[in-house]
PDB file of N, CA and C in Angstrom:
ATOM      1  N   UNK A   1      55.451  84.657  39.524  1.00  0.00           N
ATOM      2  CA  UNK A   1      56.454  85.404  40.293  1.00  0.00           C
ATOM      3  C   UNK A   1      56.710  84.695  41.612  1.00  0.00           C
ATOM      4  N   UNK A   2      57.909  84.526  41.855  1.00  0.00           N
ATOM      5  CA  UNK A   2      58.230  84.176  43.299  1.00  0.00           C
ATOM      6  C   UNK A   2      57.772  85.424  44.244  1.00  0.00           C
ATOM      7  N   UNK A   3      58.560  84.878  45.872  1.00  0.00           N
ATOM      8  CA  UNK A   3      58.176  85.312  46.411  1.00  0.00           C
ATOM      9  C   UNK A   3      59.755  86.505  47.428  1.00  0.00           C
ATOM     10  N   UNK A   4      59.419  87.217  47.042  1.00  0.00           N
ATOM     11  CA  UNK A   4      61.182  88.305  47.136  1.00  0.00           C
ATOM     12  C   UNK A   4      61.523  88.253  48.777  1.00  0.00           C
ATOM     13  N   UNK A   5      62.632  87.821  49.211  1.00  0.00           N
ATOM     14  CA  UNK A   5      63.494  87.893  50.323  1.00  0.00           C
ATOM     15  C   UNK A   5      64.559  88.896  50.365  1.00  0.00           C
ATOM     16  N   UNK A   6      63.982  89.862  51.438  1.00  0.00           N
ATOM     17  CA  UNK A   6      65.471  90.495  51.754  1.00  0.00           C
ATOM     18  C   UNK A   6      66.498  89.714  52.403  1.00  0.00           C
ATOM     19  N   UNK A   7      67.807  90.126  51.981  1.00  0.00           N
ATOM     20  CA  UNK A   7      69.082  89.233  53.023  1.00  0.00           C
ATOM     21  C   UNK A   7      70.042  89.693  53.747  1.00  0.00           C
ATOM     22  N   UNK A   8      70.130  91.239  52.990  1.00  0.00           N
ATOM     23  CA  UNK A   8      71.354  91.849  54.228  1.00  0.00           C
ATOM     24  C   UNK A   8      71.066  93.213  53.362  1.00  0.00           C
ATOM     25  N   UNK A   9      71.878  94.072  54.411  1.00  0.00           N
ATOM     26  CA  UNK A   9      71.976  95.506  53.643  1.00  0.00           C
ATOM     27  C   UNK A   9      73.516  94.891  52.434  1.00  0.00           C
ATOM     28  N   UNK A  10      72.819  95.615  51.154  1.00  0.00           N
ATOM     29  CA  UNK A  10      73.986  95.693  50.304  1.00  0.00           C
ATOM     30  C   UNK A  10      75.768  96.169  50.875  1.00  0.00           C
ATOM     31  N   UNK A  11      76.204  96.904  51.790  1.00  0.00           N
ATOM     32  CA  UNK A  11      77.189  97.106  51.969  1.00  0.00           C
ATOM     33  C   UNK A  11      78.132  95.920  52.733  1.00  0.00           C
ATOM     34  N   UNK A  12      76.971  95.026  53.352  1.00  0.00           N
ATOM     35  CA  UNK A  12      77.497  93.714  53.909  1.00  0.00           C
ATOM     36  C   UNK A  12      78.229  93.298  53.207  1.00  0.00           C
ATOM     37  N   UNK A  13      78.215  92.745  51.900  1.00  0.00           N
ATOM     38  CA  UNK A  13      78.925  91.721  50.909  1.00  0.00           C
ATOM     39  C   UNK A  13      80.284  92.846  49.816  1.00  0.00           C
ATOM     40  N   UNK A  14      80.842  92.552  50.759  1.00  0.00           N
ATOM     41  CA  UNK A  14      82.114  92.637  50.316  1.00  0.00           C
ATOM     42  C   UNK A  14      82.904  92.007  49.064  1.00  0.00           C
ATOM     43  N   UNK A  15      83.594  92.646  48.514  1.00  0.00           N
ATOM     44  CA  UNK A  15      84.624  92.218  47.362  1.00  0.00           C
ATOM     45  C   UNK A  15      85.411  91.039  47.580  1.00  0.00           C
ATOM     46  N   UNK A  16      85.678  90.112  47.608  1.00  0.00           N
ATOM     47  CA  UNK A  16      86.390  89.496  47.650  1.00  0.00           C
ATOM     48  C   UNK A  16      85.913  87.997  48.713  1.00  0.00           C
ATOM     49  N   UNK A  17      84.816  88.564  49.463  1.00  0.00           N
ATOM     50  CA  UNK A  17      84.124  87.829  50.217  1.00  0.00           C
ATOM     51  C   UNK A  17      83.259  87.016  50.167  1.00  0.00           C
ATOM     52  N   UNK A  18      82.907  85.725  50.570  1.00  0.00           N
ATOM     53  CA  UNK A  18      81.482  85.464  51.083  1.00  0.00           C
ATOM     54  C   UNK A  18      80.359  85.207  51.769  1.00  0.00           C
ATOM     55  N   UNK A  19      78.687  85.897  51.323  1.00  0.00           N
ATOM     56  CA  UNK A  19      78.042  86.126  52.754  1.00  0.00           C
ATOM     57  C   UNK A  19      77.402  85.175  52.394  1.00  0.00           C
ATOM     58  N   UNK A  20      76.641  84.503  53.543  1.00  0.00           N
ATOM     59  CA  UNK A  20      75.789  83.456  53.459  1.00  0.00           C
ATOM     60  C   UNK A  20      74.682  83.974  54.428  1.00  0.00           C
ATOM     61  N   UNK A  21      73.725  83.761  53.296  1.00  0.00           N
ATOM     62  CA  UNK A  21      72.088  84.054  54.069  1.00  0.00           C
ATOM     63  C   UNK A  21      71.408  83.386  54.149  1.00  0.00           C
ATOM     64  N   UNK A  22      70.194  83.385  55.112  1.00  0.00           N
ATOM     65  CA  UNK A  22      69.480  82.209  55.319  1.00  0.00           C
ATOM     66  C   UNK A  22      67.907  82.369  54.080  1.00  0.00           C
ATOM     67  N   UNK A  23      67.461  81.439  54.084  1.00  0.00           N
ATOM     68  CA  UNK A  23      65.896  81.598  52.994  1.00  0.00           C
ATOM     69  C   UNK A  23      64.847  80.947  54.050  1.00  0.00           C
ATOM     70  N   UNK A  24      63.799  81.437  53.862  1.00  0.00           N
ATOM     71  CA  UNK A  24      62.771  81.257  54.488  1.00  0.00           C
ATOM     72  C   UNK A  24      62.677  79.755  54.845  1.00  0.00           C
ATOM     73  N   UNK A  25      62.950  79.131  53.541  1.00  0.00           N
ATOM     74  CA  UNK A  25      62.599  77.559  53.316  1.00  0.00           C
ATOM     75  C   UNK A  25      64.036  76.473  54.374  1.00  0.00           C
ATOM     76  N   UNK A  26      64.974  77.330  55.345  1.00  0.00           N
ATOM     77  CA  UNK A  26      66.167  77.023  55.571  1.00  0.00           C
ATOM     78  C   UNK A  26      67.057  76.684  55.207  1.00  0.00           C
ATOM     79  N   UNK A  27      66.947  76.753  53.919  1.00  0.00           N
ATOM     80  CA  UNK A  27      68.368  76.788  53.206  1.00  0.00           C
ATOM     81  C   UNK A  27      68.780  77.970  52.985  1.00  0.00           C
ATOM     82  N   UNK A  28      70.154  78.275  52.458  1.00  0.00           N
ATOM     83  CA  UNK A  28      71.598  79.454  52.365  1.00  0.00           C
ATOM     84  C   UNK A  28      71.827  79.577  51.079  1.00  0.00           C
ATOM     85  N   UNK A  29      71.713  80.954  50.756  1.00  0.00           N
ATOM     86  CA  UNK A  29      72.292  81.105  49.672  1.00  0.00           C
ATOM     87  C   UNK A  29      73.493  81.755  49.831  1.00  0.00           C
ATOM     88  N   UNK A  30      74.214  82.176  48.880  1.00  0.00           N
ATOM     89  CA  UNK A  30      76.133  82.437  49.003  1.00  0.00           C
ATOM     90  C   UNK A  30      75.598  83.497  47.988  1.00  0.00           C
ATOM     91  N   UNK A  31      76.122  85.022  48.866  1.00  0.00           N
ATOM     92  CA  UNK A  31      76.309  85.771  47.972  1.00  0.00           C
ATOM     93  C   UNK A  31      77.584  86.706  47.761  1.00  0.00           C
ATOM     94  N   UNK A  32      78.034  87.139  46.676  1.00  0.00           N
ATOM     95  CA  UNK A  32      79.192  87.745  45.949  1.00  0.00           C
ATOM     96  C   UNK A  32      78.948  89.119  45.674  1.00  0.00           C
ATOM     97  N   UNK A  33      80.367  89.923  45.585  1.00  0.00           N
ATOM     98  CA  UNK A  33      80.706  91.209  45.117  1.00  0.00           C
ATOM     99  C   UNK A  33      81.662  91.146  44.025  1.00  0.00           C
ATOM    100  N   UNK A  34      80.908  90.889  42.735  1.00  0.00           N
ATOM    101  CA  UNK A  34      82.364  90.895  41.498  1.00  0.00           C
ATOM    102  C   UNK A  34      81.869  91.783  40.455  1.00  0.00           C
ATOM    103  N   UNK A  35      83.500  92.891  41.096  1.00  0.00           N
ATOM    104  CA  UNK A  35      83.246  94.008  39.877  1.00  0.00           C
ATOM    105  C   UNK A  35      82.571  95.401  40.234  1.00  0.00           C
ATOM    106  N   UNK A  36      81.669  95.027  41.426  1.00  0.00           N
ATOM    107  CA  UNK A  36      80.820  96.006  41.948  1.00  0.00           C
ATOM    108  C   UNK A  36      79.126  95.792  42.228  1.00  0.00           C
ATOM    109  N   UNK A  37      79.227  94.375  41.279  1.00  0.00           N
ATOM    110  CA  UNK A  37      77.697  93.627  41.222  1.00  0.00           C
ATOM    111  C   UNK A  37      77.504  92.946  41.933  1.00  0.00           C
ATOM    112  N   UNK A  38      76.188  92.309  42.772  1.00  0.00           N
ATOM    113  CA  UNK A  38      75.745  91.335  43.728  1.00  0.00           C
ATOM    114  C   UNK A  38      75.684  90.342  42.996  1.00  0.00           C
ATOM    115  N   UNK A  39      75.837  89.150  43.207  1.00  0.00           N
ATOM    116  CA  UNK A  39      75.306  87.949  42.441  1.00  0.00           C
ATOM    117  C   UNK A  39      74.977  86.737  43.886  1.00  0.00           C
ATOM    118  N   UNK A  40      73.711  86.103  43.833  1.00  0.00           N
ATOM    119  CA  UNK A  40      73.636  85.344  44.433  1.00  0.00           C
ATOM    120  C   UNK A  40      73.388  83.268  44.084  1.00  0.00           C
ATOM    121  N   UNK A  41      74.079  82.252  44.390  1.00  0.00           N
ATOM    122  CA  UNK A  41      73.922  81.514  44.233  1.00  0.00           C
ATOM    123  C   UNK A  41      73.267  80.418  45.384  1.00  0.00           C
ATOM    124  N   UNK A  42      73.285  79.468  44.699  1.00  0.00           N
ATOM    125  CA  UNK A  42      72.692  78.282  46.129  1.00  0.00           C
ATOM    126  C   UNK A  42      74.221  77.972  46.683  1.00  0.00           C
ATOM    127  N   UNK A  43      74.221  78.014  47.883  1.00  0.00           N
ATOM    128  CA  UNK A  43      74.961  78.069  49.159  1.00  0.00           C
ATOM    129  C   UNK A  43      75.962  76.644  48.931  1.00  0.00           C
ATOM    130  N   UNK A  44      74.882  75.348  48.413  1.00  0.00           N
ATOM    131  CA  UNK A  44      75.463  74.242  48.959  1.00  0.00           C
ATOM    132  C   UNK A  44      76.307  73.798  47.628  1.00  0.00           C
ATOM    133  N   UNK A  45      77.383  73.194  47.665  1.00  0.00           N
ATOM    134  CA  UNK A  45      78.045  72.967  46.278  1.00  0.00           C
ATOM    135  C   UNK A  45      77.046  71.751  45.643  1.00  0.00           C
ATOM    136  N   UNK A  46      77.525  71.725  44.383  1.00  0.00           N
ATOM    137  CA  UNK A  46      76.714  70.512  43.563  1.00  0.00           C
ATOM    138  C   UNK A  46      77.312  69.175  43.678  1.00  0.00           C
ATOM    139  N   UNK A  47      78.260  69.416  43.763  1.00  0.00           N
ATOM    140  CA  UNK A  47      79.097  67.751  44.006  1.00  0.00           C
ATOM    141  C   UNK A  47      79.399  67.320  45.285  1.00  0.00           C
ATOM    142  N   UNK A  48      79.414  67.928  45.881  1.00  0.00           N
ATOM    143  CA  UNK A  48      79.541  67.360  47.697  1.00  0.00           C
ATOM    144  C   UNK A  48      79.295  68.369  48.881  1.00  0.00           C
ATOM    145  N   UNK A  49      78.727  67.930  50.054  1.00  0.00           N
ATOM    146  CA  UNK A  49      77.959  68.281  51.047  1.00  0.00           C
ATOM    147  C   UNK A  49      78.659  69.548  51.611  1.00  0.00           C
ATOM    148  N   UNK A  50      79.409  70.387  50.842  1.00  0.00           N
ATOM    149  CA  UNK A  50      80.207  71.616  51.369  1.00  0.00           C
ATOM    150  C   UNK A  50      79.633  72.914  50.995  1.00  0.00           C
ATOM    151  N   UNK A  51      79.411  73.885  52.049  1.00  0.00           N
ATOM    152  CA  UNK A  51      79.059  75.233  52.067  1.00  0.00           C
ATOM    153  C   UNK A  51      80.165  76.024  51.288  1.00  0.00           C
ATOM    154  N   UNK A  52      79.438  76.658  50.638  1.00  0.00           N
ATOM    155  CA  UNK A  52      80.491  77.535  49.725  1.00  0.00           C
ATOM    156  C   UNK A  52      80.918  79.027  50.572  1.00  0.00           C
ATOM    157  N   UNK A  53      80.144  79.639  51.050  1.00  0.00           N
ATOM    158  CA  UNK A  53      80.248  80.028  52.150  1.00  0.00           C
ATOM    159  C   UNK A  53      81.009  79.933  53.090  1.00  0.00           C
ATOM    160  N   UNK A  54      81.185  78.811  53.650  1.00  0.00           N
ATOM    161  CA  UNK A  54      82.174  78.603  55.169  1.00  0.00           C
ATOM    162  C   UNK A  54      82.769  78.275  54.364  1.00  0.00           C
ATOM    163  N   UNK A  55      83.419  77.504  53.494  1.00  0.00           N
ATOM    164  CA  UNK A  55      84.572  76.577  53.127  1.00  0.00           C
ATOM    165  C   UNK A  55      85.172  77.466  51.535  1.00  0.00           C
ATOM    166  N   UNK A  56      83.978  77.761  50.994  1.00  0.00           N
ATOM    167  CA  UNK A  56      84.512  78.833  49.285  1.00  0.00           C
ATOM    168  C   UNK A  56      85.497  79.335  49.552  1.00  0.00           C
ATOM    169  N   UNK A  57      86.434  79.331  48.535  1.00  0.00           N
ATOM    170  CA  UNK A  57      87.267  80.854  47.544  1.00  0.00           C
ATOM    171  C   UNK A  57      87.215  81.424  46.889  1.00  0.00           C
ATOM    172  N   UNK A  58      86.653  82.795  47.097  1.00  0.00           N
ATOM    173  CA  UNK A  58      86.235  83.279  45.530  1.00  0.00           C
ATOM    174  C   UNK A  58      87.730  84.343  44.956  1.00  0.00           C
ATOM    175  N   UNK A  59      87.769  84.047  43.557  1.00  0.00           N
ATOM    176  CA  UNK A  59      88.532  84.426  43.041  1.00  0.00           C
ATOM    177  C   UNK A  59      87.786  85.173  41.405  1.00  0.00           C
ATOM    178  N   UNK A  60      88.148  86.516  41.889  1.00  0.00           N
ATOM    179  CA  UNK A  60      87.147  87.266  40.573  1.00  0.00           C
ATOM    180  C   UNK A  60      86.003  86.705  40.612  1.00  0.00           C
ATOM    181  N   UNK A  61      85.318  86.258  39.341  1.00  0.00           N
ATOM    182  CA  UNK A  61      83.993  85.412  39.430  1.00  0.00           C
ATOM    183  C   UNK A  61      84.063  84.012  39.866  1.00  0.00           C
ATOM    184  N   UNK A  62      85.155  83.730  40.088  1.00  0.00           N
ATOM    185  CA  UNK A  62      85.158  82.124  40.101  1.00  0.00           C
ATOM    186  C   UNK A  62      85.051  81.512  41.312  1.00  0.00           C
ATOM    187  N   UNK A  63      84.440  80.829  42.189  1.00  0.00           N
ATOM    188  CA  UNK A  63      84.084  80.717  43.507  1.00  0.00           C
ATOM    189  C   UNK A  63      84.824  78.787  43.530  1.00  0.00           C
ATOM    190  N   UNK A  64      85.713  78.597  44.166  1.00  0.00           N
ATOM    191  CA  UNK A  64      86.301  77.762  44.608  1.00  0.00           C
ATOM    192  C   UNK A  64      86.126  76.699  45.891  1.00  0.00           C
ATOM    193  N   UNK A  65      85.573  75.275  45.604  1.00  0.00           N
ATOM    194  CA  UNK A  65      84.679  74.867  46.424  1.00  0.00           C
ATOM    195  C   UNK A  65      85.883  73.918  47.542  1.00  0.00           C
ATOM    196  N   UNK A  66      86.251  74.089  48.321  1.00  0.00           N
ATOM    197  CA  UNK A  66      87.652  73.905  48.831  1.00  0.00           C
ATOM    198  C   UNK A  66      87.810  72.251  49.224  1.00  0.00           C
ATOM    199  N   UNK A  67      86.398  71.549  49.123  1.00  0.00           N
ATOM    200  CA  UNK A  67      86.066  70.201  49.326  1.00  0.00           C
ATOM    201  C   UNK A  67      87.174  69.503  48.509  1.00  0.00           C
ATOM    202  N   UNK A  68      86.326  69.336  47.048  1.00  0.00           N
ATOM    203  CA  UNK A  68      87.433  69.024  45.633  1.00  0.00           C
ATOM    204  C   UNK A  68      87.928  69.681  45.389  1.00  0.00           C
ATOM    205  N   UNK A  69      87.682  70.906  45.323  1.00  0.00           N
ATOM    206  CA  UNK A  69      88.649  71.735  44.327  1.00  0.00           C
ATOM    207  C   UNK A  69      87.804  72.129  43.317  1.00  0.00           C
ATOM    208  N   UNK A  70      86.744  71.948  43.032  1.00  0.00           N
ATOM    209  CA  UNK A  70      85.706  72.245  41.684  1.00  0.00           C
ATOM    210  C   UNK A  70      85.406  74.048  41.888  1.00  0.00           C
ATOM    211  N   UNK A  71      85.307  74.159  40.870  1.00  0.00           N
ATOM    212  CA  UNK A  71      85.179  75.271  40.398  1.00  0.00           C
ATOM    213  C   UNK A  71      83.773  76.241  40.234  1.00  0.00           C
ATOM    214  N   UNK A  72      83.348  77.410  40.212  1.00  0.00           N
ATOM    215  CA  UNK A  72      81.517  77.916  39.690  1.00  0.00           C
ATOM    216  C   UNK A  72      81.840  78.973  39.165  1.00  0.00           C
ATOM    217  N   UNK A  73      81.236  79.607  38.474  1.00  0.00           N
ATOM    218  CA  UNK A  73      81.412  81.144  37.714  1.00  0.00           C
ATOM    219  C   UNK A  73      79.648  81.438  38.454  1.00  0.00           C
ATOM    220  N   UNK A  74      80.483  82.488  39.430  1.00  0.00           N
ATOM    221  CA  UNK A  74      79.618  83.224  40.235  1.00  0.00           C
ATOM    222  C   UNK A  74      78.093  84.010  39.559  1.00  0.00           C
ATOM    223  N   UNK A  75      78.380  84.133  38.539  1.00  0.00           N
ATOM    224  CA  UNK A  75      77.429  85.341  37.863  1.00  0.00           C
ATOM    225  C   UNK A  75      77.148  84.407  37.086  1.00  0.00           C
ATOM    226  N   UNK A  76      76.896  83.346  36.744  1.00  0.00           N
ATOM    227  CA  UNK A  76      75.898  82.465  35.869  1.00  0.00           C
ATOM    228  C   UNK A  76      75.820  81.522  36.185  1.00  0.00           C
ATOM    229  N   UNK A  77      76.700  80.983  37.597  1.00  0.00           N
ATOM    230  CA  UNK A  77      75.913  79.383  38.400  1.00  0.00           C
ATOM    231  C   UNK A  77      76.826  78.184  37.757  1.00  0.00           C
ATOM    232  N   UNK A  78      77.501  78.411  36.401  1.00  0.00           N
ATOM    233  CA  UNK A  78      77.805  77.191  35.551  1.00  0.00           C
ATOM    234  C   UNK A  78      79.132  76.747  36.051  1.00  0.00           C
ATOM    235  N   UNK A  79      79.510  75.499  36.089  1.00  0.00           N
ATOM    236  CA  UNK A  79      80.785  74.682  36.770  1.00  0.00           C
ATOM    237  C   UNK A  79      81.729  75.393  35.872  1.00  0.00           C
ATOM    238  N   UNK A  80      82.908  75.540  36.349  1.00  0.00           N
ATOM    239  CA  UNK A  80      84.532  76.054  35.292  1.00  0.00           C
ATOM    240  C   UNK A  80      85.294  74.873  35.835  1.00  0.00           C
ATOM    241  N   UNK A  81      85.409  74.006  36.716  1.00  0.00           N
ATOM    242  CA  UNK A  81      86.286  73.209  37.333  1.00  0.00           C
ATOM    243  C   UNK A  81      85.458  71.683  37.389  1.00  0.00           C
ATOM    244  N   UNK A  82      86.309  70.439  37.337  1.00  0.00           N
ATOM    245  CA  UNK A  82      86.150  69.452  37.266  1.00  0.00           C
ATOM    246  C   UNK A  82      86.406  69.432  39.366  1.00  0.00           C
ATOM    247  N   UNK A  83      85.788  68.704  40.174  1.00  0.00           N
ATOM    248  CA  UNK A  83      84.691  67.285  39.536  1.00  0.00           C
ATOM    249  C   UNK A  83      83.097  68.006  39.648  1.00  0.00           C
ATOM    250  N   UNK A  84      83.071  69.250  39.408  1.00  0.00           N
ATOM    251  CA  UNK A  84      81.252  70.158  39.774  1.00  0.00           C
ATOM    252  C   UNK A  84      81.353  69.821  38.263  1.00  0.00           C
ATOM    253  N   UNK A  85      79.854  69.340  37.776  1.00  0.00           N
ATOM    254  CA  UNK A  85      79.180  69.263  36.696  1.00  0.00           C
ATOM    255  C   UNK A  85      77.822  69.684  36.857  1.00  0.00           C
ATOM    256  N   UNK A  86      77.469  70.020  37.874  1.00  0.00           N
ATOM    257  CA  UNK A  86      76.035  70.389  37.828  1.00  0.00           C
ATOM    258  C   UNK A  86      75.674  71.897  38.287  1.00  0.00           C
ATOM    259  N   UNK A  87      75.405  73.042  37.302  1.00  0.00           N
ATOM    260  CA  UNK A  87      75.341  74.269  37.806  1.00  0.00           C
ATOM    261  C   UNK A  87      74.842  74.581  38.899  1.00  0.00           C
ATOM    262  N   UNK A  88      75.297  75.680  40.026  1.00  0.00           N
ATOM    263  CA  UNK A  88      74.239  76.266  41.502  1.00  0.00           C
ATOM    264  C   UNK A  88      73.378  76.867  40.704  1.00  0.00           C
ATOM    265  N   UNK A  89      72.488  76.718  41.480  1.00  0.00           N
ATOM    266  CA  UNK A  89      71.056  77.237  41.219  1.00  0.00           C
ATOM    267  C   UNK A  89      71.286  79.265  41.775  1.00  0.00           C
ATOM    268  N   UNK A  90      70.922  80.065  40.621  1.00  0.00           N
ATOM    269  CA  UNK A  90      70.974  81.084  41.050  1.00  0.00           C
ATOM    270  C   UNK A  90      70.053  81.805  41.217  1.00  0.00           C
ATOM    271  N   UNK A  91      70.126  83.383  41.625  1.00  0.00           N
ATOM    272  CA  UNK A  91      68.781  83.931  41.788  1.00  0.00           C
ATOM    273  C   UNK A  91      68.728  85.395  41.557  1.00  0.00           C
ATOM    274  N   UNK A  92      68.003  85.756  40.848  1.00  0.00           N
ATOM    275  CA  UNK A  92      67.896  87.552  40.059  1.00  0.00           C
ATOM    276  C   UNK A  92      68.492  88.429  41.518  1.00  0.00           C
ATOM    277  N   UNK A  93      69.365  89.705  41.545  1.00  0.00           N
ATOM    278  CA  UNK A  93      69.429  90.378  43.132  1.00  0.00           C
ATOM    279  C   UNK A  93      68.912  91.316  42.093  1.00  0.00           C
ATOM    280  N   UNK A  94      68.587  92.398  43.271  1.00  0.00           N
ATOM    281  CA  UNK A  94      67.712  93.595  42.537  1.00  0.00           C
ATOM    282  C   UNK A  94      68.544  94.197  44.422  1.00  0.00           C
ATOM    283  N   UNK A  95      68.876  95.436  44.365  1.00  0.00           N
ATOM    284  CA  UNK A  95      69.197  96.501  45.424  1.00  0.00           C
ATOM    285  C   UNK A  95      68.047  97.572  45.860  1.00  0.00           C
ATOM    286  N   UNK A  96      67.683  97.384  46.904  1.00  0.00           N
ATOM    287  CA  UNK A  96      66.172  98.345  47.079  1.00  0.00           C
ATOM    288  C   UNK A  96      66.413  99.028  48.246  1.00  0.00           C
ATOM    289  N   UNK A  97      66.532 100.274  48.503  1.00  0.00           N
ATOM    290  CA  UNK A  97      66.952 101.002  49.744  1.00  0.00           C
ATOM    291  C   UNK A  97      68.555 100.694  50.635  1.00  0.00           C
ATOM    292  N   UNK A  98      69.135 100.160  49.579  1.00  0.00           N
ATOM    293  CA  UNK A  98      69.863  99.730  50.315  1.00  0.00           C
ATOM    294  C   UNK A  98      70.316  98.438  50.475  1.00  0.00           C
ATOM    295  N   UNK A  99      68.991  97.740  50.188  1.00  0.00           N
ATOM    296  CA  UNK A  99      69.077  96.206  50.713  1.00  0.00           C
ATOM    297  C   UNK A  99      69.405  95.328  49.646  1.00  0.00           C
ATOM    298  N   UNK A 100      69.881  93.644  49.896  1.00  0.00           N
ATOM    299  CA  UNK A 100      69.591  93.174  49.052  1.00  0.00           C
ATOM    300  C   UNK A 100      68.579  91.872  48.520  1.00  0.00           C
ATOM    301  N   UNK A 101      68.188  91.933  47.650  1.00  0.00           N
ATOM    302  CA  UNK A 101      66.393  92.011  47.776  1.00  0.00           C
ATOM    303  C   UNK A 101      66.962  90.182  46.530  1.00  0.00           C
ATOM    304  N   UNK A 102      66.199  89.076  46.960  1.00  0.00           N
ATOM    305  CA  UNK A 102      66.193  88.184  45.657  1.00  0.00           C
ATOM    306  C   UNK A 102      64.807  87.589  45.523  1.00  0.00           C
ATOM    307  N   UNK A 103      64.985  86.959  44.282  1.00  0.00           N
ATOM    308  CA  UNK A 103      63.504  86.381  44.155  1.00  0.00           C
ATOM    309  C   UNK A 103      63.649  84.625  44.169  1.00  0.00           C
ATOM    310  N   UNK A 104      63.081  84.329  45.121  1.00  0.00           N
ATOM    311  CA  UNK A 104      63.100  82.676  45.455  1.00  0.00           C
ATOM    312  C   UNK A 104      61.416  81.997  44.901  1.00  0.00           C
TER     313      UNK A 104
END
């Protein structure tokens, strides 16, 4: 078992938005509201040095990396857009009082 990080109260992460949180280890993860569900991914894109976060578009599930133009499907990490070939690394959310809780 990892080791569980809270990152914000659940009402933070908005529909259409994205929040970026910090991890113990200093890196960011990018998290989403699609549909009504949390989903959290790794922050940094796979193909070039851009925050998905500051620079993303998310559209429904599809999070838009504004560098290239490459593409992610939010809720399973996997590239939809050319030139990302290498899935974000994602991470289980679980909602606990409120909060939102992942396992790193």
């Amino acid at each position: 078992m990892g080791e569980t990080v809270v990152l914000c109260a659940a009402s933070e992460v908005v529909e259409g938005e994205i929040r970026q949180a910090p991890l113990p280890d200093g890196t960011n993860v990018a998290l989403y509201r699609v549909d009504g569900a949390i989903y959290a991914t790794a922050d940094m894109c796979t193909h070039g040095e851009a925050s998905l976060a500051e620079e993303g578009i998310i559209t429904g599930k599809t999070v838009e990396c504004t560098f290239h133009f490459g593409t992610f499907d939010v809720t399973t990490g996997e590239p939809t857009g050319m030139p990302c070939e290498i899935a974000l690394k994602t991470y289980p959310v679980t909602i606990v009082d409120g909060k939102v809780q992942i396992e790193v």
